[in-house]
PDB file of N, CA and C in Angstrom:
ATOM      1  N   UNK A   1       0.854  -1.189   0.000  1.00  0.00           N
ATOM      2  CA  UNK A   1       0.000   0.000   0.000  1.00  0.00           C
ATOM      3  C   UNK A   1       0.895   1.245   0.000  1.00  0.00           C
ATOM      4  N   UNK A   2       0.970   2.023  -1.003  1.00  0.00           N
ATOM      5  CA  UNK A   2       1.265   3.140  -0.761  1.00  0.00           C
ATOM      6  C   UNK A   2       1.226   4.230   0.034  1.00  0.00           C
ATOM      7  N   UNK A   3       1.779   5.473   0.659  1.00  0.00           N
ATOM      8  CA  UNK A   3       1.316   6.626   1.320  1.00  0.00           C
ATOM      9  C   UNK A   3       0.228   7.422   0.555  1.00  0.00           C
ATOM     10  N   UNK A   4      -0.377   7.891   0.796  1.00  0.00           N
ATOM     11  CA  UNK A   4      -1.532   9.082   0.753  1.00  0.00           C
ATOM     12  C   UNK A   4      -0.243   9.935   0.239  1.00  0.00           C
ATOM     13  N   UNK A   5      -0.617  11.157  -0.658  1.00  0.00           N
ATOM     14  CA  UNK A   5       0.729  12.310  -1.202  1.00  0.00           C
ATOM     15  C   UNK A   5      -0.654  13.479  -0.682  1.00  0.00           C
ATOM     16  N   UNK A   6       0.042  14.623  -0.675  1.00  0.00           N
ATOM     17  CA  UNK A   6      -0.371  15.859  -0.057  1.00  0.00           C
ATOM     18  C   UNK A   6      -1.836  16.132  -1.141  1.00  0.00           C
ATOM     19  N   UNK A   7      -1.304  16.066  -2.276  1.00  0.00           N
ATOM     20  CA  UNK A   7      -2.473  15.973  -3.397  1.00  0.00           C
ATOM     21  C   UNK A   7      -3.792  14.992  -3.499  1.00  0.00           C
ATOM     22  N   UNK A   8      -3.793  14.391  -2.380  1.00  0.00           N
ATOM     23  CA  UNK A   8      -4.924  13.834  -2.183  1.00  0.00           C
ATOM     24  C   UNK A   8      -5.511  13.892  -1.125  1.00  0.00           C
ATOM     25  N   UNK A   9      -5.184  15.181  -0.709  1.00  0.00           N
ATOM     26  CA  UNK A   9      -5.716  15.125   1.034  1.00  0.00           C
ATOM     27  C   UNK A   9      -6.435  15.955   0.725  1.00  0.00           C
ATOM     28  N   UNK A  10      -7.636  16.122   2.322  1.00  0.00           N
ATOM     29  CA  UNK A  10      -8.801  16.689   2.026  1.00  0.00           C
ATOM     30  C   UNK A  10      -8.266  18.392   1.904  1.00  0.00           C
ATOM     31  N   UNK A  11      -9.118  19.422   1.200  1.00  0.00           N
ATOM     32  CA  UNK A  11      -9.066  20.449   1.120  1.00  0.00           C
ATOM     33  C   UNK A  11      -8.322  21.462   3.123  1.00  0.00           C
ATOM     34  N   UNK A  12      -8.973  20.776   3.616  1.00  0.00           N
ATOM     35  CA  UNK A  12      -8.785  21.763   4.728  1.00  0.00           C
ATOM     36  C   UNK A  12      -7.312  21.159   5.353  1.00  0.00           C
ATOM     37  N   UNK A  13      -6.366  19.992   5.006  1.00  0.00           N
ATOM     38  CA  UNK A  13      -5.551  19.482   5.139  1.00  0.00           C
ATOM     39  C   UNK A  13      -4.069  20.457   4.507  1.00  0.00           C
ATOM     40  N   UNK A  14      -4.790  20.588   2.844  1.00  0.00           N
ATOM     41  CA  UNK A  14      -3.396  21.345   2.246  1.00  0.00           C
ATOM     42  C   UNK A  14      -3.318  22.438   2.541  1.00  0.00           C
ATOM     43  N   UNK A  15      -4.426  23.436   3.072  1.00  0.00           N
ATOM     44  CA  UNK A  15      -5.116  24.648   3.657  1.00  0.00           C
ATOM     45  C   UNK A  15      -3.839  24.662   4.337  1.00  0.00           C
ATOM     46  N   UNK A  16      -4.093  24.179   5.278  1.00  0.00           N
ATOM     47  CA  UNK A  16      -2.708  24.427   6.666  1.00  0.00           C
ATOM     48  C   UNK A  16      -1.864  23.900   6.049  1.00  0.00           C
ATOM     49  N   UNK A  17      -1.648  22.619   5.817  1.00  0.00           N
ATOM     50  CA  UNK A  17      -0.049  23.034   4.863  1.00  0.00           C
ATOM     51  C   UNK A  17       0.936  24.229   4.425  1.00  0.00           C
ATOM     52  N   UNK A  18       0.022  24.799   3.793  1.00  0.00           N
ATOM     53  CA  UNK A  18       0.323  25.940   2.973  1.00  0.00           C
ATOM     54  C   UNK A  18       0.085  26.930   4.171  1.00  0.00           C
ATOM     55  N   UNK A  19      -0.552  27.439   4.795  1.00  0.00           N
ATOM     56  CA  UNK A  19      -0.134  28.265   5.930  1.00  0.00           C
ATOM     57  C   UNK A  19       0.693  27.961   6.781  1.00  0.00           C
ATOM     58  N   UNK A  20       1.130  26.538   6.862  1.00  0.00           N
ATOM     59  CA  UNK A  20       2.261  26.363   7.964  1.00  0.00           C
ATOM     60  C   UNK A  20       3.477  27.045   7.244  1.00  0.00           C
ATOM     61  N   UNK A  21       3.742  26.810   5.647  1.00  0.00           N
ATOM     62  CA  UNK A  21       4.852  26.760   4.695  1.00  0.00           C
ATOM     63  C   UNK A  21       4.808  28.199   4.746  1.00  0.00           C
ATOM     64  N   UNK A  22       3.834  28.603   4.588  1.00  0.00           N
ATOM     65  CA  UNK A  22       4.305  30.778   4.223  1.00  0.00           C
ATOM     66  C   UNK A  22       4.035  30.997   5.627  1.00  0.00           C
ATOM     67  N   UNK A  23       3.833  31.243   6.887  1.00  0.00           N
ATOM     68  CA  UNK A  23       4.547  31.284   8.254  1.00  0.00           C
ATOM     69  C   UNK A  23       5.889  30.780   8.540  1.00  0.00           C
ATOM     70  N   UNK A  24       6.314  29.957   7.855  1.00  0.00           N
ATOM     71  CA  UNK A  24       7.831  29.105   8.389  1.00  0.00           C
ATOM     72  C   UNK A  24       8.945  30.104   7.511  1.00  0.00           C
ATOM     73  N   UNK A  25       8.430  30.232   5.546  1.00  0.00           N
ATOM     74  CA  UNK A  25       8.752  30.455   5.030  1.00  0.00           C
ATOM     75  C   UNK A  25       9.152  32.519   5.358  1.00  0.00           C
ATOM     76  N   UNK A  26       8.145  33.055   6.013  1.00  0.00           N
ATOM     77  CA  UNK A  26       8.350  34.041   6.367  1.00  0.00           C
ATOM     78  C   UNK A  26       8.774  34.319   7.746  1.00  0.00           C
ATOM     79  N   UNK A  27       9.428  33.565   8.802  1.00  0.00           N
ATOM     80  CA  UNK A  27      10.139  33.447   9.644  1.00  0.00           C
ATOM     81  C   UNK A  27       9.372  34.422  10.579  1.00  0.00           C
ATOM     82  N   UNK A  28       7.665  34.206  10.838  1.00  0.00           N
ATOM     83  CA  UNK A  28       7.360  34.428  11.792  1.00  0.00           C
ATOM     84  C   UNK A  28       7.533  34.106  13.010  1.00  0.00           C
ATOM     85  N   UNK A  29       7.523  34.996  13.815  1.00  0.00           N
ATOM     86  CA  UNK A  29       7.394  34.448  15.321  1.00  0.00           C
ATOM     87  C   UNK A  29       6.327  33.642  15.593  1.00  0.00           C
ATOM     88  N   UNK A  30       6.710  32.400  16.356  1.00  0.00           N
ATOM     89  CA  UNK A  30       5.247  31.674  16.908  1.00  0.00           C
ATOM     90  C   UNK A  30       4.263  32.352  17.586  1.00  0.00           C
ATOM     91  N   UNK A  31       4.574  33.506  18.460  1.00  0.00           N
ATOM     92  CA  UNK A  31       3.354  34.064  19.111  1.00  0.00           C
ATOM     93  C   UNK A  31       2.581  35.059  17.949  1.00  0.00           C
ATOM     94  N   UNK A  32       3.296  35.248  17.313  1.00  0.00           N
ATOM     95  CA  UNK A  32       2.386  36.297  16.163  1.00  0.00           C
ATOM     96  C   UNK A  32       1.796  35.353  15.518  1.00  0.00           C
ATOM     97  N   UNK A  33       2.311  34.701  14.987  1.00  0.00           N
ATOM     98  CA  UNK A  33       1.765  33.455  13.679  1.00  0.00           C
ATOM     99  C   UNK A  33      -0.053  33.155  14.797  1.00  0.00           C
ATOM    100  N   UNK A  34       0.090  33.027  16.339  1.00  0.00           N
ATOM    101  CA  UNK A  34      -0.723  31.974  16.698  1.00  0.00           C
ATOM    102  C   UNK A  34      -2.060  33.189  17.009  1.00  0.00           C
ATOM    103  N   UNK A  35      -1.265  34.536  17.565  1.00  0.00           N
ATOM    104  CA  UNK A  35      -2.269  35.905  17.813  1.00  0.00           C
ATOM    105  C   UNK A  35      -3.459  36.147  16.875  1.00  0.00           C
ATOM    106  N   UNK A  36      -2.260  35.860  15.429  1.00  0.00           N
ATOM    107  CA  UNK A  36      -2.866  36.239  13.890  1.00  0.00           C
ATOM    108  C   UNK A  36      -3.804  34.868  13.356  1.00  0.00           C
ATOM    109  N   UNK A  37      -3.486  33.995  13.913  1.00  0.00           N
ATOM    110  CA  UNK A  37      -4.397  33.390  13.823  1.00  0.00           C
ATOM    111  C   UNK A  37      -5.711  32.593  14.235  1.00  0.00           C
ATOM    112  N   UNK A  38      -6.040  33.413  15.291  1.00  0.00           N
ATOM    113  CA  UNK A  38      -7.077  33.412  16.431  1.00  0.00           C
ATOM    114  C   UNK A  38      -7.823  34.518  16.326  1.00  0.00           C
ATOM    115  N   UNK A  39      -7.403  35.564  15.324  1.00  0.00           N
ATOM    116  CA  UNK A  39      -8.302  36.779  14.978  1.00  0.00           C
ATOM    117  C   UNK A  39      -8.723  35.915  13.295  1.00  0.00           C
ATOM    118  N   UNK A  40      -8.151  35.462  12.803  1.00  0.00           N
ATOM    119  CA  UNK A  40      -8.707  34.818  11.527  1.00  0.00           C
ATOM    120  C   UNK A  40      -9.846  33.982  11.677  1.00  0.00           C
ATOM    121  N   UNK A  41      -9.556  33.236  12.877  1.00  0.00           N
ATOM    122  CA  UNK A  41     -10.220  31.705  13.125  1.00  0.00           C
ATOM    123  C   UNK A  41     -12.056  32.512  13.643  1.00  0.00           C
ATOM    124  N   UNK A  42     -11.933  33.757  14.278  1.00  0.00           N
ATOM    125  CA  UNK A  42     -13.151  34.364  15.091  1.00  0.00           C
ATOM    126  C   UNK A  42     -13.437  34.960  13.277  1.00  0.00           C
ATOM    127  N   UNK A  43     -13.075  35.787  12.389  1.00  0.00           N
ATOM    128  CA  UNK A  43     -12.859  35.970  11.032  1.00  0.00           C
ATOM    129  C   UNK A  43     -14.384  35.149  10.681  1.00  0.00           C
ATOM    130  N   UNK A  44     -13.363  33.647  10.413  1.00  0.00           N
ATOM    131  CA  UNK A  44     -14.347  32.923   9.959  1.00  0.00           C
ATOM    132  C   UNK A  44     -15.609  32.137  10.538  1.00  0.00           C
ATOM    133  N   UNK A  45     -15.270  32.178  11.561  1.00  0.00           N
ATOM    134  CA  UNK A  45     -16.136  31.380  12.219  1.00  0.00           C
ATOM    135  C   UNK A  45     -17.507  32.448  12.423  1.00  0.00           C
ATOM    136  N   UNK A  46     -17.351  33.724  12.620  1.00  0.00           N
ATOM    137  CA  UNK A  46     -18.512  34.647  11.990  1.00  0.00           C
ATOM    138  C   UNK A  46     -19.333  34.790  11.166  1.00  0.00           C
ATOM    139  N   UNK A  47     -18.378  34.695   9.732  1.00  0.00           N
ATOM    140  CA  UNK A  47     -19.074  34.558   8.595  1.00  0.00           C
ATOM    141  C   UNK A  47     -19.759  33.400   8.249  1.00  0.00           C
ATOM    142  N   UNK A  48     -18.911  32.391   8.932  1.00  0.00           N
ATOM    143  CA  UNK A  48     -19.699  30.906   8.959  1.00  0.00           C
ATOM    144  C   UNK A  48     -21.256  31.429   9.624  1.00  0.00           C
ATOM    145  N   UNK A  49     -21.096  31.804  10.713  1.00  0.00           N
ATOM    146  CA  UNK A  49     -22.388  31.837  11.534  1.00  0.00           C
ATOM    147  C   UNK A  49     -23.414  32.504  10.857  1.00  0.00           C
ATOM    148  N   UNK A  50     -22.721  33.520  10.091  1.00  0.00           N
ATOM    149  CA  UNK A  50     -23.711  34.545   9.561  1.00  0.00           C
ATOM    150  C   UNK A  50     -24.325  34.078   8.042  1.00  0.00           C
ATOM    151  N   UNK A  51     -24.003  32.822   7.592  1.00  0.00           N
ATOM    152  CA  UNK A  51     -23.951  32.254   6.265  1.00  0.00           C
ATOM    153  C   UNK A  51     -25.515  31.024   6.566  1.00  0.00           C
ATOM    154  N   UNK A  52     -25.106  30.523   7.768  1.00  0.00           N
ATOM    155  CA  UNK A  52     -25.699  29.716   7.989  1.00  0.00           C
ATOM    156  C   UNK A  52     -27.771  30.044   8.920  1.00  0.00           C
ATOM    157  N   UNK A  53     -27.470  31.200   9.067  1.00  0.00           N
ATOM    158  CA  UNK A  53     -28.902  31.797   9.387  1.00  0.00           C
ATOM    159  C   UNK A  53     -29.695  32.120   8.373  1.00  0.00           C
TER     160      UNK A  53
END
């Protein structure tokens, strides 16, 4: 059996991938990377809420 490759993983899988890679790649700090992304996560989780009424 082969491995699973990145190209077959679910959408919300390569999502973070790719945000881990341009955070690493831009040599953020971990506390910013995690600040900035806890104002994203409230972001979406809004519009989610507001999508779904």
């Amino acid at each position: 059996m082969s491995k699973p490759t990145l190209a077959q993983a679910p959408d919300h899988i390569k999502l973070a991938v790719d945000l881990i890679q341009m955070l690493e790649d831009a040599n953020i700090d971990p506390s910013t990377s995690i600040a900035a992304l806890e104002i994203v996560l409230q972001d979406v989780r809004r519009k989610a809420e507001r999508e779904n009424l």
